[in-house]
Protein backbone atom coordinates (compact mmCIF):
# COMPACT_ATOMS: atom_id res chain seq x y z
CA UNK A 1 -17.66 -10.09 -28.65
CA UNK A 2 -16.60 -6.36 -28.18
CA UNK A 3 -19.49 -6.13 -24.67
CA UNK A 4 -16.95 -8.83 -24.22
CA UNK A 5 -13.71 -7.32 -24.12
CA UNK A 6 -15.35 -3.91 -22.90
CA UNK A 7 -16.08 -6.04 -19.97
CA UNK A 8 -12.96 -7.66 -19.23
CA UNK A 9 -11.67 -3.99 -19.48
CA UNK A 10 -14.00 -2.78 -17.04
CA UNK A 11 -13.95 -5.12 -14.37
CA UNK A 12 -9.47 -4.61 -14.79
CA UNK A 13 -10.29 -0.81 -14.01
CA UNK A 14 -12.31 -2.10 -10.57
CA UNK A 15 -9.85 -4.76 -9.38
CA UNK A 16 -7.20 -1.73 -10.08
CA UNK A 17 -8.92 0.08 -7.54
CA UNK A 18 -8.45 -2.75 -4.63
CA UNK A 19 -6.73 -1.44 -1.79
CA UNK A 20 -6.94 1.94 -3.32
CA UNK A 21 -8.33 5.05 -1.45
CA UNK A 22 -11.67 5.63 -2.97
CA UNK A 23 -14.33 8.03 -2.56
CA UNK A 24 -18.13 6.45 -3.42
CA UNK A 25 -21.24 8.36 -3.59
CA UNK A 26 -24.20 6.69 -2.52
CA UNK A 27 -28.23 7.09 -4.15
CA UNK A 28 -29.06 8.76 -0.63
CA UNK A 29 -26.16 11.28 -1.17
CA UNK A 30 -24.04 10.30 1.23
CA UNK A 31 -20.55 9.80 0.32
CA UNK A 32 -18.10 7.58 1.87
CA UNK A 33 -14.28 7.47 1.71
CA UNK A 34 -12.52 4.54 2.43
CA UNK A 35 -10.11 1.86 1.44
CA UNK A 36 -11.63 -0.93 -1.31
CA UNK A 37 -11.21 -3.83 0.41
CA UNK A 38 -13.36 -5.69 -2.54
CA UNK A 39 -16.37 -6.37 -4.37
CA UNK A 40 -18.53 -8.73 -5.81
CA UNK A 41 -18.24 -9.01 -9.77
CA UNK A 42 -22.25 -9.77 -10.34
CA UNK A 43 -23.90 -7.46 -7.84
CA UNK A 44 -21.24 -5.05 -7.96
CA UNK A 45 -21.87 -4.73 -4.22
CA UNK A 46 -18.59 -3.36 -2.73
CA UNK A 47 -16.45 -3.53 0.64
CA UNK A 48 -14.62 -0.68 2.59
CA UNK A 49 -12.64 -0.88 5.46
CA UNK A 50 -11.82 2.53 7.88
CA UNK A 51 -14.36 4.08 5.90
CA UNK A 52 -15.88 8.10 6.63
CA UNK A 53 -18.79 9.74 5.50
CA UNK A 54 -19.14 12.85 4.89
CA UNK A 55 -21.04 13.33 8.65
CA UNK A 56 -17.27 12.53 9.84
CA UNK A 57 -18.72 8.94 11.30
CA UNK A 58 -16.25 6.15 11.26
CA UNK A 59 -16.83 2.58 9.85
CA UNK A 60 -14.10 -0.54 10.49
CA UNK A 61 -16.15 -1.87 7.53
CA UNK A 62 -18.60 -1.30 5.67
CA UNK A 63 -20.58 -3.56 2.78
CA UNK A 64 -22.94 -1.06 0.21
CA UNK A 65 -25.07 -2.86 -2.00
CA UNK A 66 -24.15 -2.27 -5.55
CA UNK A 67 -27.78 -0.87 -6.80
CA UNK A 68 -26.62 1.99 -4.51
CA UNK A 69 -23.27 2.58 -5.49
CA UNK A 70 -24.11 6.00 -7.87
CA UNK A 71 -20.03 6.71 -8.78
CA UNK A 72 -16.56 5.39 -7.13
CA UNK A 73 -13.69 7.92 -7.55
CA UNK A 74 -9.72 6.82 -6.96
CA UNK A 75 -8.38 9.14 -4.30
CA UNK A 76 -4.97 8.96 -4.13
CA UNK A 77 -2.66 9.37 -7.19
CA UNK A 78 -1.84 6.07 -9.05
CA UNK A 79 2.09 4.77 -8.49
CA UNK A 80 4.01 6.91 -11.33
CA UNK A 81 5.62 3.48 -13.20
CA UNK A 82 6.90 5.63 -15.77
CA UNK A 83 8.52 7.79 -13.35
CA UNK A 84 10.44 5.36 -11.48
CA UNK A 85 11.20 3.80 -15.34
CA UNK A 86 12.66 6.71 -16.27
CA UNK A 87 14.94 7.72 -12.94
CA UNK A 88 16.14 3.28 -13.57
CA UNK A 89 16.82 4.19 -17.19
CA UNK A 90 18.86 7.47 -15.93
CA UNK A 91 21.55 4.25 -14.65
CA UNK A 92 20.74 1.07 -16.14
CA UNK A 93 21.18 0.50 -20.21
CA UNK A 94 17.99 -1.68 -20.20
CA UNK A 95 14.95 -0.55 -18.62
CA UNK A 96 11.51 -2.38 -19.89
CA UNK A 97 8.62 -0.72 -18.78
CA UNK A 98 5.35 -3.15 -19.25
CA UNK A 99 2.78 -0.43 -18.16
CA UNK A 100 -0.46 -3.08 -18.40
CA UNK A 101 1.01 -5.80 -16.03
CA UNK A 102 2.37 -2.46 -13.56
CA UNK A 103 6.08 -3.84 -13.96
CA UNK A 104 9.24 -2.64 -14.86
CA UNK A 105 12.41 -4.90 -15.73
CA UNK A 106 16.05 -4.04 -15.30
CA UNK A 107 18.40 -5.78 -17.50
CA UNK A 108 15.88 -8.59 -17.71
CA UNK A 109 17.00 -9.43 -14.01
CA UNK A 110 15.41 -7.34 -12.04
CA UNK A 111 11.54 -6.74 -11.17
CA UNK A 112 10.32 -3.63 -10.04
CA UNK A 113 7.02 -2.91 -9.30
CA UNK A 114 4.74 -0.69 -7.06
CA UNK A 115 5.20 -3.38 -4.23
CA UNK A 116 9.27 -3.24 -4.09
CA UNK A 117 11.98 -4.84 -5.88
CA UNK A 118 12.31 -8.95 -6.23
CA UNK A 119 14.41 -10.78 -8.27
CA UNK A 120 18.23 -10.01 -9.02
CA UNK A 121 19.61 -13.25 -6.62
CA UNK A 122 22.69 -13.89 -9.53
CA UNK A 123 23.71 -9.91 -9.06
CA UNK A 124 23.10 -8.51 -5.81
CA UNK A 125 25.06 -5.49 -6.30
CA UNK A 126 22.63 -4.19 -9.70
CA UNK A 127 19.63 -5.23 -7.17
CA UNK A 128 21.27 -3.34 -4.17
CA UNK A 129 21.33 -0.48 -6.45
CA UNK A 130 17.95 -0.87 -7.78
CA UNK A 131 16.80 -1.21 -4.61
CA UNK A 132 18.65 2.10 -3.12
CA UNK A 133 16.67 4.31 -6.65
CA UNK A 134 13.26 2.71 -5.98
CA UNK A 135 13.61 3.57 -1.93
CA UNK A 136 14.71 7.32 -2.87
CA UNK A 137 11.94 7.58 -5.75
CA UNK A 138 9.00 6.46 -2.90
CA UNK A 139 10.72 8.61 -0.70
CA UNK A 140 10.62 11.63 -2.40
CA UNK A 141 7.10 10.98 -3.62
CA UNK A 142 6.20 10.39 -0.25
CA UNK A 143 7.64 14.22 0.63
CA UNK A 144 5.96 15.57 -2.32
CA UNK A 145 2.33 17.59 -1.93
């Protein structure tokens, strides 16, 4: 029951890292950055799409088989959700923050997530302004090193 759950908790962590920059060392020492396009769950064979190695040749895409596959490393820096939670709760009385599913509500109207801002049909002008923080907080994270 708990190789189980460890499991399930696992294979979260590697669908988390689809469409994610990732760097992947191989068992011939190469390593390969590219962007996860996918993988399978049993083989743990992976795909990458405009892929380097460490040579500086390109790959559109490239499949590795998974008995190869010695480490994966995110990156890029994960979306700050808490951030952005924080600079909605600076203006809005209720803020939820539901770190697991990577959402944040705003006065139970309003999702926000890494993808943009949906929701908020019955009042535009809270979603306008939602809108207007999340484009600034991408913005500036954008602009930051």
């Amino acid at each position: 029951m708990l190789s189980t759950a460890l499991g399930r908790s696992f294979f979260k962590e590697f669908t988390s890292l689809i469409e994610r920059l990732v760097t992947i060392r191989v068992a011939d020492n190469r390593v390969l950055t590219g962007r996860l396009k996918g993988f399978h769950p049993d083989t743990l064979s992976i795909c990458l799409i405009n892929a380097k190695d460490s040579e500086g040749n390109f790959y559109r895409k490239i499949l590795i088989n998974g008995n190869s596959v010695i480490e994966i490393i995110e990156s890029e820096e994960p979306f700050d959700l808490q951030g952005l939670a924080k600079e909605l709760g600076n203006i809005f009385p209720e803020v939820q923050l539901f770190e697991d599913a990577g959402v944040i509500w705003v006065m139970n109207k309003i999702k926000v997530s890494e993808d943009g801002v949906t929701g908020g049909e019955e009042s535009p002008l809270i979603a306008e302004r939602v809108q207007k923080i999340y484009d600034k907080y991408i913005e500036e994270k954008a602009s930051s090193p």
